[in-house]
PDB file of N, CA and C in Angstrom:
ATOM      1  N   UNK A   1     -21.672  28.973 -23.212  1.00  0.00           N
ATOM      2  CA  UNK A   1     -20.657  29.330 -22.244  1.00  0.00           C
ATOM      3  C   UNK A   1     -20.518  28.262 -21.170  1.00  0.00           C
ATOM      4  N   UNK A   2     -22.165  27.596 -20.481  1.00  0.00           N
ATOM      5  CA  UNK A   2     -21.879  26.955 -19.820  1.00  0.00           C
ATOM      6  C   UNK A   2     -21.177  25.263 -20.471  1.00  0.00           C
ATOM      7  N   UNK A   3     -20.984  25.209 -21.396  1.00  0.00           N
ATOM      8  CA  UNK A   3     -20.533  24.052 -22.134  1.00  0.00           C
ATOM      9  C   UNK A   3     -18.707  23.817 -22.046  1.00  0.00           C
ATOM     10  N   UNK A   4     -18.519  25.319 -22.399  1.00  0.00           N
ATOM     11  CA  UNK A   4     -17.373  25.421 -22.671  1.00  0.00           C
ATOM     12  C   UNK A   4     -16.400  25.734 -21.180  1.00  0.00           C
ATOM     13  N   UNK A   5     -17.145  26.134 -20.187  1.00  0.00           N
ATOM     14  CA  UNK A   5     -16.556  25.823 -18.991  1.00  0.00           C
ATOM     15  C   UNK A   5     -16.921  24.432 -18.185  1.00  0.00           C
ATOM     16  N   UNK A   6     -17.821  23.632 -18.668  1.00  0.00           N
ATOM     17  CA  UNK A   6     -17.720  22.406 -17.916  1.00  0.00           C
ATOM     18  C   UNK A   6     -16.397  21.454 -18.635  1.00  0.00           C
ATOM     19  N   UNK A   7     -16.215  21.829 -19.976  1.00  0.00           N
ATOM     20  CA  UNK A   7     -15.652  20.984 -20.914  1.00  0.00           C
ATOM     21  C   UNK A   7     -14.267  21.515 -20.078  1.00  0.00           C
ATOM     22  N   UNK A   8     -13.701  22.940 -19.787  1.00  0.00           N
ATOM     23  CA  UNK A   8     -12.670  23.603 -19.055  1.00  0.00           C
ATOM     24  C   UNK A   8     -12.756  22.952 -18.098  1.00  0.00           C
ATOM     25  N   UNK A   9     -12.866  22.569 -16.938  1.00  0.00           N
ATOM     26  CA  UNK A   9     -13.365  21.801 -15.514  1.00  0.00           C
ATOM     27  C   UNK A   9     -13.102  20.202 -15.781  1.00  0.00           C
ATOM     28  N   UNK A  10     -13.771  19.802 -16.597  1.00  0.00           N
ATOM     29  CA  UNK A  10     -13.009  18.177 -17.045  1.00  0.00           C
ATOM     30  C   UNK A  10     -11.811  17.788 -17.355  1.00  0.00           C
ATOM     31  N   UNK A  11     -11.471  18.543 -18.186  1.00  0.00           N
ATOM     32  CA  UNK A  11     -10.077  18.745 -18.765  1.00  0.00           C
ATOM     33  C   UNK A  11      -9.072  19.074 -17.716  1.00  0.00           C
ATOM     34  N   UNK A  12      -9.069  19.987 -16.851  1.00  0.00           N
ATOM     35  CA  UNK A  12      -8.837  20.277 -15.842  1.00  0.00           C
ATOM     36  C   UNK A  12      -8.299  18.900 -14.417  1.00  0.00           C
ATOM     37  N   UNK A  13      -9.687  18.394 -14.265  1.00  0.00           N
ATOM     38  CA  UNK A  13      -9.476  17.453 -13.701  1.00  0.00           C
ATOM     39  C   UNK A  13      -8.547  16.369 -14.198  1.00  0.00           C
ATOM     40  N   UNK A  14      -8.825  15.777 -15.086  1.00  0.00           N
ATOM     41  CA  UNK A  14      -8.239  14.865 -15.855  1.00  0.00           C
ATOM     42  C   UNK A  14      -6.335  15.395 -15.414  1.00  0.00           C
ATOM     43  N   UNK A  15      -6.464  16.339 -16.061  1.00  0.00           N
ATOM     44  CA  UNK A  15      -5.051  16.889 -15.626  1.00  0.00           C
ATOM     45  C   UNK A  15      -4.359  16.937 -14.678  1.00  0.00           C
ATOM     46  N   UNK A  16      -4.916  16.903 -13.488  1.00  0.00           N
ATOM     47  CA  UNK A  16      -4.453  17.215 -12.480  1.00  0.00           C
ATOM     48  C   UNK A  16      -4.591  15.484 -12.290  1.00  0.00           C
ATOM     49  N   UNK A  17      -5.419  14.392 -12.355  1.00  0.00           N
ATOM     50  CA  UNK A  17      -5.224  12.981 -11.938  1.00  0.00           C
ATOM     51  C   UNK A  17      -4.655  12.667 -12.695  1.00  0.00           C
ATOM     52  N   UNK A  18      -3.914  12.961 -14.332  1.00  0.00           N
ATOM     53  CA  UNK A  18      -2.777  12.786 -14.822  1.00  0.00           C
ATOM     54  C   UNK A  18      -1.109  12.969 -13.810  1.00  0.00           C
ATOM     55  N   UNK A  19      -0.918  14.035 -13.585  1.00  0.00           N
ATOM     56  CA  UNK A  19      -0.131  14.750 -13.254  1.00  0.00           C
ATOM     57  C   UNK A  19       0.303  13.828 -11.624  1.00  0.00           C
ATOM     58  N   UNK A  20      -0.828  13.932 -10.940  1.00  0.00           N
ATOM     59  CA  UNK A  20      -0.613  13.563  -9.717  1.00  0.00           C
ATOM     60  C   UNK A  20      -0.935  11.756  -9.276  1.00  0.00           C
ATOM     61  N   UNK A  21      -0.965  10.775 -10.745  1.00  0.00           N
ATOM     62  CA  UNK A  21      -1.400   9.539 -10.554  1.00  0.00           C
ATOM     63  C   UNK A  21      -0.120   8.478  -9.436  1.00  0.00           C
ATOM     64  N   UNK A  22      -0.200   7.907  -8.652  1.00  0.00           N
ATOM     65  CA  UNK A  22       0.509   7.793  -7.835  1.00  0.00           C
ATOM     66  C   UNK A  22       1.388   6.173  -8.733  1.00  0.00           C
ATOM     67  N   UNK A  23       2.923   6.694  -8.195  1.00  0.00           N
ATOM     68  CA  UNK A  23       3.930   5.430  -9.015  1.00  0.00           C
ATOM     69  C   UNK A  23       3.908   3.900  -8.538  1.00  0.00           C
ATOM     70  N   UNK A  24       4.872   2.739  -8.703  1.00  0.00           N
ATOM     71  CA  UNK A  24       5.016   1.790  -7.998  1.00  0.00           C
ATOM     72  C   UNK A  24       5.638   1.896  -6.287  1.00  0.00           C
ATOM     73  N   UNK A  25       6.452   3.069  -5.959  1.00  0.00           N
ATOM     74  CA  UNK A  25       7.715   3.152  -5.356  1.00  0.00           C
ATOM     75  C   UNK A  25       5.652   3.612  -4.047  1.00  0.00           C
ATOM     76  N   UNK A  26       4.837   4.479  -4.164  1.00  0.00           N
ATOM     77  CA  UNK A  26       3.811   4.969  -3.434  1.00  0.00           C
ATOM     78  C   UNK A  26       2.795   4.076  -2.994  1.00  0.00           C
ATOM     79  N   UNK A  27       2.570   2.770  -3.950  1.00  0.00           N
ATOM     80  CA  UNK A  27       1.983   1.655  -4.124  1.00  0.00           C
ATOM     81  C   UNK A  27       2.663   0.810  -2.891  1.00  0.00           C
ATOM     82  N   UNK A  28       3.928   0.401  -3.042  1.00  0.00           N
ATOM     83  CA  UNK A  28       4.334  -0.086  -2.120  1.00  0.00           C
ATOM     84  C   UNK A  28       4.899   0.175  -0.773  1.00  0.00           C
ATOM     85  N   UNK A  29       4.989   1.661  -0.769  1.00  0.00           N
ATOM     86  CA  UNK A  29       5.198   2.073   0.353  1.00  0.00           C
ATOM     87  C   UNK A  29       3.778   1.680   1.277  1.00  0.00           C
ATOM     88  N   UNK A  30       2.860   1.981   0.525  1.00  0.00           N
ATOM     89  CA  UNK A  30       1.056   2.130   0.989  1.00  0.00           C
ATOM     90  C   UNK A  30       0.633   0.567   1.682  1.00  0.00           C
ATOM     91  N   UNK A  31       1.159  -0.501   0.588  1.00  0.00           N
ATOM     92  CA  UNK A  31       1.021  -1.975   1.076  1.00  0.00           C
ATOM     93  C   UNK A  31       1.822  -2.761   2.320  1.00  0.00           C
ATOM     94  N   UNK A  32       2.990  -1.981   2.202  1.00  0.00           N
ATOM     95  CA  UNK A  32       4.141  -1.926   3.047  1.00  0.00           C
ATOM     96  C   UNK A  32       3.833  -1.341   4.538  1.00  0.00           C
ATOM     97  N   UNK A  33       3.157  -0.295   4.442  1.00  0.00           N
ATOM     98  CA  UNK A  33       2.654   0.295   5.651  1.00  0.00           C
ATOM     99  C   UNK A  33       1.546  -0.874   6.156  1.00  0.00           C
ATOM    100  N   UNK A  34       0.756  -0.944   5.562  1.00  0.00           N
ATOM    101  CA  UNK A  34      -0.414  -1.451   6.015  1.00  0.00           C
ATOM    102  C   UNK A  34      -0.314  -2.853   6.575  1.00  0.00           C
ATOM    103  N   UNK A  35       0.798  -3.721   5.819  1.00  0.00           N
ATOM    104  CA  UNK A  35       1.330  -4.715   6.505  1.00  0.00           C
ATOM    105  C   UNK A  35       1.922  -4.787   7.632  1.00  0.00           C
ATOM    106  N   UNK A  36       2.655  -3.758   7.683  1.00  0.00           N
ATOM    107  CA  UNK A  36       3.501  -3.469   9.263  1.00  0.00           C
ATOM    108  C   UNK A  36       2.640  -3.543  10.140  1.00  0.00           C
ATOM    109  N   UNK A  37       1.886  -2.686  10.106  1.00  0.00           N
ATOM    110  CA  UNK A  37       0.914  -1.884  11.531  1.00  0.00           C
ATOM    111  C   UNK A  37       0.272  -3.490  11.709  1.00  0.00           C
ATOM    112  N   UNK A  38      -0.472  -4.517  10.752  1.00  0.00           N
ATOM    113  CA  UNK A  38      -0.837  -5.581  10.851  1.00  0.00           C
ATOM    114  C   UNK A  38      -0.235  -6.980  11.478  1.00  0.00           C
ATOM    115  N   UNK A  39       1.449  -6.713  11.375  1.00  0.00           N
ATOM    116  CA  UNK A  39       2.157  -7.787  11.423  1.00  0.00           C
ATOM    117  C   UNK A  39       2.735  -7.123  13.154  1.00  0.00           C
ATOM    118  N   UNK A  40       3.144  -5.838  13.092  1.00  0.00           N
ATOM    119  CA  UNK A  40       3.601  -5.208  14.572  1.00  0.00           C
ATOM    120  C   UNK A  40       2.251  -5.820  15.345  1.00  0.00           C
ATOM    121  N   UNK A  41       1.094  -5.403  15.076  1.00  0.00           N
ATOM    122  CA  UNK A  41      -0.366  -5.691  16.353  1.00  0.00           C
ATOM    123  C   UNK A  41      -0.246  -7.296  16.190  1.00  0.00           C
ATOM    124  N   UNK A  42       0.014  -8.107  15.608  1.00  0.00           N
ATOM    125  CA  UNK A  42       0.078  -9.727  16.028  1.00  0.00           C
ATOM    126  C   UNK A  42       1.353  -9.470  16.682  1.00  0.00           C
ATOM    127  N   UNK A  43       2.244  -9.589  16.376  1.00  0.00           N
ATOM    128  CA  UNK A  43       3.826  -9.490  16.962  1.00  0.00           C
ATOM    129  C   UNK A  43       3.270  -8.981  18.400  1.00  0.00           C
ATOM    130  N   UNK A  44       2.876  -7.839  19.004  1.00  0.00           N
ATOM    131  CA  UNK A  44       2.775  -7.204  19.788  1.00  0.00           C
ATOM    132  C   UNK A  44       1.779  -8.130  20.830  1.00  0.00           C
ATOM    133  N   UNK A  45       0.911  -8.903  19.996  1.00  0.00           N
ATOM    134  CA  UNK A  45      -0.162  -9.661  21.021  1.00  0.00           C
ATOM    135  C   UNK A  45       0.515 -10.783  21.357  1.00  0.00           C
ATOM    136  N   UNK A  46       1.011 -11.411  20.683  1.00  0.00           N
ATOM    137  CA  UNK A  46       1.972 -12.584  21.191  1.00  0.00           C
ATOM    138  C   UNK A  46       3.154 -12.383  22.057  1.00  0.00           C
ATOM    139  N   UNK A  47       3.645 -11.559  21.610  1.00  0.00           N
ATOM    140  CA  UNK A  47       5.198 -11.610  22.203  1.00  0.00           C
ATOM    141  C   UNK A  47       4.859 -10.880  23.213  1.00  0.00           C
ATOM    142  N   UNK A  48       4.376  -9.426  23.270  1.00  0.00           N
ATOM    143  CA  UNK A  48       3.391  -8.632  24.616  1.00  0.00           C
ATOM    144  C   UNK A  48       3.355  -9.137  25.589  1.00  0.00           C
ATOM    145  N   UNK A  49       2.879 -10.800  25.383  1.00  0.00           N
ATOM    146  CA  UNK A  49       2.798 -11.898  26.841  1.00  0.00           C
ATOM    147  C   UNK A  49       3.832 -11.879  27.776  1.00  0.00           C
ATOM    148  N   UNK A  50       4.870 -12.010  27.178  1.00  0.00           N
ATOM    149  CA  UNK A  50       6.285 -12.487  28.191  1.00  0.00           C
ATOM    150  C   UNK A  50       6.742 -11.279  28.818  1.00  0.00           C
ATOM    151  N   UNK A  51       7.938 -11.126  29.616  1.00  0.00           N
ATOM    152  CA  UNK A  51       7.842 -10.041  30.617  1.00  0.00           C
ATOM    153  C   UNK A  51       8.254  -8.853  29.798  1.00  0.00           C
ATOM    154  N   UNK A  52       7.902  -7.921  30.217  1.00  0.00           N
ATOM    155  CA  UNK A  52       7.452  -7.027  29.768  1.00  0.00           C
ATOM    156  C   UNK A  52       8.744  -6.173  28.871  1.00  0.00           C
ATOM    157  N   UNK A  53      10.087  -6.261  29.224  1.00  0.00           N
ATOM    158  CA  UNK A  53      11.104  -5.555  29.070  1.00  0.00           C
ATOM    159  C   UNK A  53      11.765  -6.521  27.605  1.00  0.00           C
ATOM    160  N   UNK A  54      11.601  -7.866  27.995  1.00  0.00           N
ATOM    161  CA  UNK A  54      12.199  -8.865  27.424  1.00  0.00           C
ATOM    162  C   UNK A  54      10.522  -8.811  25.939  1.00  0.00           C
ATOM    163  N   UNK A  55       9.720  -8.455  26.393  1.00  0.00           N
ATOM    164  CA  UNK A  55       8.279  -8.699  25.207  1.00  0.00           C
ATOM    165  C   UNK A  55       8.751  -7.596  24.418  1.00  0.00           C
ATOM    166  N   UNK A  56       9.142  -6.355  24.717  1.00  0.00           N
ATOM    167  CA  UNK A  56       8.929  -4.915  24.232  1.00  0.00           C
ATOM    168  C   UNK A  56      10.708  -5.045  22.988  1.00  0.00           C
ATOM    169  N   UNK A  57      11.319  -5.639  23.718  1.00  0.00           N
ATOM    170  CA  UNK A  57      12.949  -5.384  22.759  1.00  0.00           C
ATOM    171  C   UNK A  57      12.321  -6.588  21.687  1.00  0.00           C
ATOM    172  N   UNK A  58      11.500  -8.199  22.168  1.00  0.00           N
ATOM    173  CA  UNK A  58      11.882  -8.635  21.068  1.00  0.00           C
ATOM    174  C   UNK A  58      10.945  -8.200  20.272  1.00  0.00           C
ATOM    175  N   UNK A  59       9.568  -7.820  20.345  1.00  0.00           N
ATOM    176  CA  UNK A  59       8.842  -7.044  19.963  1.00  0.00           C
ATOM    177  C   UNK A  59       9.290  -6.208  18.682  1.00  0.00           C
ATOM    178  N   UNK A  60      10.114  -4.961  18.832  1.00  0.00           N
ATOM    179  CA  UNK A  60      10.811  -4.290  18.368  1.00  0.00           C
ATOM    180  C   UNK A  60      11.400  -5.138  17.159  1.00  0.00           C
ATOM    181  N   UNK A  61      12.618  -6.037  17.688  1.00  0.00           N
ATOM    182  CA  UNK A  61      13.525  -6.846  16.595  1.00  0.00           C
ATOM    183  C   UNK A  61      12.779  -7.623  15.301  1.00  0.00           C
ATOM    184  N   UNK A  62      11.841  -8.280  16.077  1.00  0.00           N
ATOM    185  CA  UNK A  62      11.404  -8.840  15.081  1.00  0.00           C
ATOM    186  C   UNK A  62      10.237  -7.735  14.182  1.00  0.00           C
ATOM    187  N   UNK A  63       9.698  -7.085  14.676  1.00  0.00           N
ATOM    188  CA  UNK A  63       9.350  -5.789  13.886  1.00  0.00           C
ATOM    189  C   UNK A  63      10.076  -5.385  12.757  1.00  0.00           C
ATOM    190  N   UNK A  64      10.901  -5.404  13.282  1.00  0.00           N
ATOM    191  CA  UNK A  64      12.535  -4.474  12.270  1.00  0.00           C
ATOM    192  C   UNK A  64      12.761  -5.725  11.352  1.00  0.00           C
ATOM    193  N   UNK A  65      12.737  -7.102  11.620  1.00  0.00           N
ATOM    194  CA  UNK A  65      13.386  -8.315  10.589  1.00  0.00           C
ATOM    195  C   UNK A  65      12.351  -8.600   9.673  1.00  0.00           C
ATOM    196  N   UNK A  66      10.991  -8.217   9.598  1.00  0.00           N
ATOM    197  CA  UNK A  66      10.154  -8.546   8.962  1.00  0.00           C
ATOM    198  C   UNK A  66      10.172  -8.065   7.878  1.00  0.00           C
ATOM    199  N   UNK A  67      10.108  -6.520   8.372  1.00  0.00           N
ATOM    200  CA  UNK A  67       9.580  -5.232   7.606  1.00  0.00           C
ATOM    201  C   UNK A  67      10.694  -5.291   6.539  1.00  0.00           C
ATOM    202  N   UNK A  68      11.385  -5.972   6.876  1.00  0.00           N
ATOM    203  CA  UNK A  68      13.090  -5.850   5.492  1.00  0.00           C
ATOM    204  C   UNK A  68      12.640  -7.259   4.433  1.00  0.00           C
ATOM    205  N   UNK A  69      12.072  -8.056   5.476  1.00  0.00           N
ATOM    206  CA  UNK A  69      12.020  -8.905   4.918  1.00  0.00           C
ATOM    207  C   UNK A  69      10.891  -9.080   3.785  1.00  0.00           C
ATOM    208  N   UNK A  70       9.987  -8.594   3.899  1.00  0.00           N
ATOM    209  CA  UNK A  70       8.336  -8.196   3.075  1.00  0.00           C
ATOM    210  C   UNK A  70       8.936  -7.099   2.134  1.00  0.00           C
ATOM    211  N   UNK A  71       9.616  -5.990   2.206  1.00  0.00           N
ATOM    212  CA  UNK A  71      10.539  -5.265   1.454  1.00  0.00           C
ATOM    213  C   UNK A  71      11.142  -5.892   0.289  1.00  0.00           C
ATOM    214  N   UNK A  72      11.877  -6.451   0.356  1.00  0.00           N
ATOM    215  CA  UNK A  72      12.806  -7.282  -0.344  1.00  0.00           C
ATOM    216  C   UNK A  72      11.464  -8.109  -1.400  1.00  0.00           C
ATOM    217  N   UNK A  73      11.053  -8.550  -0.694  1.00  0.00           N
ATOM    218  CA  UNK A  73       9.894  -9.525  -1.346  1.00  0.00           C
ATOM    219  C   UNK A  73       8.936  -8.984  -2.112  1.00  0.00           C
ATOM    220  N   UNK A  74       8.293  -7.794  -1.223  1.00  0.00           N
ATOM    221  CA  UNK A  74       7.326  -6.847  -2.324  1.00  0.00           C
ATOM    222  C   UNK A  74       8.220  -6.339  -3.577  1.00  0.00           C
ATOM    223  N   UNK A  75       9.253  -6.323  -3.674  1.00  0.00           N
ATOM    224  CA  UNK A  75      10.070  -5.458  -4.406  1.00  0.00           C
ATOM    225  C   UNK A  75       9.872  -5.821  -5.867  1.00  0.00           C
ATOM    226  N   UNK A  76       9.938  -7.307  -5.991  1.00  0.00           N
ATOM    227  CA  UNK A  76       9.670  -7.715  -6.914  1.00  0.00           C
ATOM    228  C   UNK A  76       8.052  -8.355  -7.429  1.00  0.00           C
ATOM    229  N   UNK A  77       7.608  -8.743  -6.132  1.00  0.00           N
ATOM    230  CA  UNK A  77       6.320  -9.108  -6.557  1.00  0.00           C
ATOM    231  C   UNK A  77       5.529  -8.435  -7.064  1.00  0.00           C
ATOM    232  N   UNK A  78       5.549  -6.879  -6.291  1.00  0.00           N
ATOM    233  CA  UNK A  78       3.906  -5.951  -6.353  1.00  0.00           C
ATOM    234  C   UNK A  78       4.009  -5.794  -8.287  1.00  0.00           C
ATOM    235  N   UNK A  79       2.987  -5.346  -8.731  1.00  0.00           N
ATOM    236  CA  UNK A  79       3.050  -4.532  -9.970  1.00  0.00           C
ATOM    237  C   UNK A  79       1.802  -3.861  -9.906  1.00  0.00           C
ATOM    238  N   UNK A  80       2.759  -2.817 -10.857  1.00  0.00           N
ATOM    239  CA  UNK A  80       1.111  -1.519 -10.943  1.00  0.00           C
ATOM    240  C   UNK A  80       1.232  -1.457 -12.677  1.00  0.00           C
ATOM    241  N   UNK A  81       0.013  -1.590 -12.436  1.00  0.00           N
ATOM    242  CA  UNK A  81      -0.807  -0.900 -13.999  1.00  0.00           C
ATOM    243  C   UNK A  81      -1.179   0.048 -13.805  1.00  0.00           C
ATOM    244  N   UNK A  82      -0.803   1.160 -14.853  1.00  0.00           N
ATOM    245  CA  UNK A  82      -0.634   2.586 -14.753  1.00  0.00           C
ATOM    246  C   UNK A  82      -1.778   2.911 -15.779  1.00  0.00           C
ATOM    247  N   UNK A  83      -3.395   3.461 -15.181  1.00  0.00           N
ATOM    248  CA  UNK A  83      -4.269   4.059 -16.080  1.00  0.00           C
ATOM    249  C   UNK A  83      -4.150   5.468 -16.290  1.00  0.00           C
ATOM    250  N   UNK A  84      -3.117   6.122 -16.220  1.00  0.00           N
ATOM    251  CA  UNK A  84      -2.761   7.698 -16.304  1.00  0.00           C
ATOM    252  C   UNK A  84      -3.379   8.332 -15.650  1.00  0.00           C
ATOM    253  N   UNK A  85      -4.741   8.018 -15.202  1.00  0.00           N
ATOM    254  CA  UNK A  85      -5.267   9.303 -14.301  1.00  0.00           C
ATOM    255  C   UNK A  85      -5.550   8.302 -12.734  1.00  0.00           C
ATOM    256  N   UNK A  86      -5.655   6.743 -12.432  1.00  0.00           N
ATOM    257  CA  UNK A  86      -5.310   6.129 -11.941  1.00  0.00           C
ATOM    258  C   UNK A  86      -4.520   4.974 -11.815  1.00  0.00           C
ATOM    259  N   UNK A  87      -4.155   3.935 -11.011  1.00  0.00           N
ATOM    260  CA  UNK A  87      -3.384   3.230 -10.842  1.00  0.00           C
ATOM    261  C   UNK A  87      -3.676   1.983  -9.967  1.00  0.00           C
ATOM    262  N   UNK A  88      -3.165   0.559 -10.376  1.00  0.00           N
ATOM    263  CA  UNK A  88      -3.829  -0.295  -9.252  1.00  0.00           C
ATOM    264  C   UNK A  88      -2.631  -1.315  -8.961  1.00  0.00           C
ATOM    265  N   UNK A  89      -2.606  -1.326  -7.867  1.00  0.00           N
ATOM    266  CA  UNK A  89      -0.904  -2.444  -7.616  1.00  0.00           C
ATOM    267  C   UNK A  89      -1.743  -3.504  -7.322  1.00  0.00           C
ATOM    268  N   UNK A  90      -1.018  -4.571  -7.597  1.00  0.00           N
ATOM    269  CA  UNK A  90      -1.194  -6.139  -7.726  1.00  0.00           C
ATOM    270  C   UNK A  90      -0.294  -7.212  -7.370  1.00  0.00           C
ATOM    271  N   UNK A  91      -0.491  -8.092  -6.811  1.00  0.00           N
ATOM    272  CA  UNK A  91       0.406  -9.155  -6.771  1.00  0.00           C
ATOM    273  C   UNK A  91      -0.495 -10.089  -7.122  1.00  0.00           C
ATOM    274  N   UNK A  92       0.595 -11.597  -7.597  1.00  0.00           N
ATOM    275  CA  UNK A  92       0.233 -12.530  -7.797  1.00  0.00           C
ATOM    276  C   UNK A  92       0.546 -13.702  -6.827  1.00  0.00           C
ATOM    277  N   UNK A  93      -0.793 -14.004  -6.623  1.00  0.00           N
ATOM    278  CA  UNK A  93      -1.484 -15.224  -5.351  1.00  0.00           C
ATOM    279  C   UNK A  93      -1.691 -16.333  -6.245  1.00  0.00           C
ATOM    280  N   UNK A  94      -1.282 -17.590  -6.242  1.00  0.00           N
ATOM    281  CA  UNK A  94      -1.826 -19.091  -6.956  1.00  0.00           C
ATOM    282  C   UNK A  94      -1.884 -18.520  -8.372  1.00  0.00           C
ATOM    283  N   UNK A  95      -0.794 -18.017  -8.826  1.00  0.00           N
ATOM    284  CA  UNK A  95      -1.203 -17.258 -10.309  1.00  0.00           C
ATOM    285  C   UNK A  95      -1.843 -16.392 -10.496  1.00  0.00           C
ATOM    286  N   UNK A  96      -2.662 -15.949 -10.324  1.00  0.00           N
ATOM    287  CA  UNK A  96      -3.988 -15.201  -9.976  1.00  0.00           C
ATOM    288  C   UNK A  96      -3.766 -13.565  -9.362  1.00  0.00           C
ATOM    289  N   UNK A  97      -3.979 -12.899 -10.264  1.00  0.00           N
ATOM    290  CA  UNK A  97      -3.283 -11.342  -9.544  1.00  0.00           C
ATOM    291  C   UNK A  97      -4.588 -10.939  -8.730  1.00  0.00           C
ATOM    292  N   UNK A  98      -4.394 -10.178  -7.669  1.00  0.00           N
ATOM    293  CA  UNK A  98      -5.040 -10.024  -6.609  1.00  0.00           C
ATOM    294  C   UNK A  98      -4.893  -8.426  -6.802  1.00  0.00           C
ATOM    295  N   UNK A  99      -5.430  -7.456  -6.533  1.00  0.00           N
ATOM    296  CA  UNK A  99      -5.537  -6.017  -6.613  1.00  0.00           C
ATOM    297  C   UNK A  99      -5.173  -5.851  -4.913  1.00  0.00           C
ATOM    298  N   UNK A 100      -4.185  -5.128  -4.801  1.00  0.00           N
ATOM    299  CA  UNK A 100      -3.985  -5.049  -3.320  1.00  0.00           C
ATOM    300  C   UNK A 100      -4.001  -3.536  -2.929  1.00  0.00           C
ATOM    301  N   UNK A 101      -4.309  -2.455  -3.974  1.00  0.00           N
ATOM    302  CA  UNK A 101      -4.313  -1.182  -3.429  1.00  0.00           C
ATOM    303  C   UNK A 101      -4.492  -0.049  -5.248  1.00  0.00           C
ATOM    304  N   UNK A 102      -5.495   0.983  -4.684  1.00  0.00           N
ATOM    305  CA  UNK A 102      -5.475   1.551  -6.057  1.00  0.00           C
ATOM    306  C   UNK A 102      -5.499   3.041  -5.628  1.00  0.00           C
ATOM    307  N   UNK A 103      -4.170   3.847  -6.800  1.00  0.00           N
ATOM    308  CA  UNK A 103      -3.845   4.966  -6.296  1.00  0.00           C
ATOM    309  C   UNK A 103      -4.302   5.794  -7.479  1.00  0.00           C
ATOM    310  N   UNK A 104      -4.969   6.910  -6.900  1.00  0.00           N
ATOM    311  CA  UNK A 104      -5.297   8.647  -7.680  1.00  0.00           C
ATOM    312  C   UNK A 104      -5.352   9.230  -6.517  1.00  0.00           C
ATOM    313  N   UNK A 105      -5.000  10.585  -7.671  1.00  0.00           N
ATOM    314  CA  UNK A 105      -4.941  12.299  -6.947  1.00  0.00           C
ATOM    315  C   UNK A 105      -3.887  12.216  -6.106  1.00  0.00           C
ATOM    316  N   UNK A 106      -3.203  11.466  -6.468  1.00  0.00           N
ATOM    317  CA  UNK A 106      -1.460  11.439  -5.021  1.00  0.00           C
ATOM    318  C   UNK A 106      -2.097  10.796  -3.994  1.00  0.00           C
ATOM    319  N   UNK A 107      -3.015   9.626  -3.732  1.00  0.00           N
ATOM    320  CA  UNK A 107      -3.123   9.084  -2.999  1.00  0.00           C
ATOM    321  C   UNK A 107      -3.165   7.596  -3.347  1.00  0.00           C
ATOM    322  N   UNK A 108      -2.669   6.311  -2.185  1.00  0.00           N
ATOM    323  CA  UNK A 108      -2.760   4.752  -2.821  1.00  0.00           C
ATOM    324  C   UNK A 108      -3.532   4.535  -1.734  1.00  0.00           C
ATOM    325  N   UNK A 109      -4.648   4.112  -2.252  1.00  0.00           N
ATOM    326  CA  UNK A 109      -5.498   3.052  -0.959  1.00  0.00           C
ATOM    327  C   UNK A 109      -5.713   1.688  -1.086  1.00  0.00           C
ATOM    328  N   UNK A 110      -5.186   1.315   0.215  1.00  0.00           N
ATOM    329  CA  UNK A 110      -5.370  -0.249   0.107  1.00  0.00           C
ATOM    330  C   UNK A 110      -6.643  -1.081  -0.071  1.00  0.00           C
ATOM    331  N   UNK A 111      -6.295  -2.094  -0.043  1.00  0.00           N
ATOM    332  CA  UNK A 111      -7.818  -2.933  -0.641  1.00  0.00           C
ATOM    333  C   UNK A 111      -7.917  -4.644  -0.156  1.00  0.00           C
ATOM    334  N   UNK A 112      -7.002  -4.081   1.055  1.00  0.00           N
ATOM    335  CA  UNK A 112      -6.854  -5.492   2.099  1.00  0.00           C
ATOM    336  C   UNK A 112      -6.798  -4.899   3.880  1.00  0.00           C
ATOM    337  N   UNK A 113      -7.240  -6.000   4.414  1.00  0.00           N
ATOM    338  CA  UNK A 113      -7.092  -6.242   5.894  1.00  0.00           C
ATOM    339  C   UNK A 113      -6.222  -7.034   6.589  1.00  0.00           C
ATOM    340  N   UNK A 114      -6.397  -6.747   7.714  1.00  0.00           N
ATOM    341  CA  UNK A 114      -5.228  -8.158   8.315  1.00  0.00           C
ATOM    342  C   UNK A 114      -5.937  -9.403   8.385  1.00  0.00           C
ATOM    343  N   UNK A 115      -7.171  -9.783   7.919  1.00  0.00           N
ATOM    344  CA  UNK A 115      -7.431 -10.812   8.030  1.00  0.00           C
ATOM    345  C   UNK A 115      -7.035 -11.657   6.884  1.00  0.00           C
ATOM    346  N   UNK A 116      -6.993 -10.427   5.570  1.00  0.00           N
ATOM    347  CA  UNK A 116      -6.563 -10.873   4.190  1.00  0.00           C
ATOM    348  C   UNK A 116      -4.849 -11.667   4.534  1.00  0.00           C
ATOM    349  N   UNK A 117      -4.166 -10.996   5.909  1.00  0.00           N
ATOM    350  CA  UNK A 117      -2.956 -11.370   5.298  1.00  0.00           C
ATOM    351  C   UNK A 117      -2.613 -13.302   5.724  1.00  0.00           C
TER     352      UNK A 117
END
C-alpha cells in the first residue's frame, strides 16, 4: 500500500511541474525584471547627483528608454529549453550560452547579479 501511494505522490508531482513548467514569455519577463531594478539603482546613483527635480525626470526617462530597449533585444536573444517539468533560459555571450534563469512549479529564478551585468 505504502508503495502504491508513494508511486501516487510522484506521479502527482511530476504532474503538477508538468502542467505548471514556466514558458519563454515568464523567462523573460523574470530576466527583464531583474535587469531593470539593476539598471534603475545605477541610473538612480548617477543621475540622483544632479538637482534633484531635473535627477528624478531624467532618472525616470531614461529608465523608460532602456527597459524598451533590452526588450526588443531580449526578444530575440533569450532561449529556453523546455525539460517539461523544468525549464532554463539562456542567452548567448562570445558564442557561449550562459544560463541566465531556471523556471519550475510556475516560478523563473534568476541566476545573475548586477555585477554579472
Amino acid at each position: 500500500m505504502k508503495k502504491i501511494l508513494s508511486l501516487v505522490i510522484v506521479i502527482a508531482v511530476v504532474l503538477v511541474a508538468v502542467i505548471t513548467c514556466p514558458d519563454k514569455q515568464a523567462h523573460k519577463d523574470a530576466v527583464m525584471e531583474e535587469m531593470n531594478g539593476a539598471i534603475n539603482s545605477a541610473i538612480s546613483d548617477k543621475v540622483g547627483k544632479l538637482d534633484s527635480g531635473l535627477g528624478s525626470s531624467l532618472s525616470k526617462i531614461t529608465s523608460k528608454v532602456t527597459s524598451k530597449v533590452l526588450g526588443a533585444a531580449f526578444e530575440t536573444a533569450i532561449t529556453v529549453d523546455n525539460y517539461f517539468v523544468f525549464s532554463v533560459g539562456k542567452i548567448d555571450i562570445d558564442d557561449k550560452p550562459k544560463t541566465v534563469s531556471i523556471g519550475a512549479f510556475g516560478h523563473v529564478f534568476t541566476t545573475f547579479d548586477a555585477n554579472d551585468l
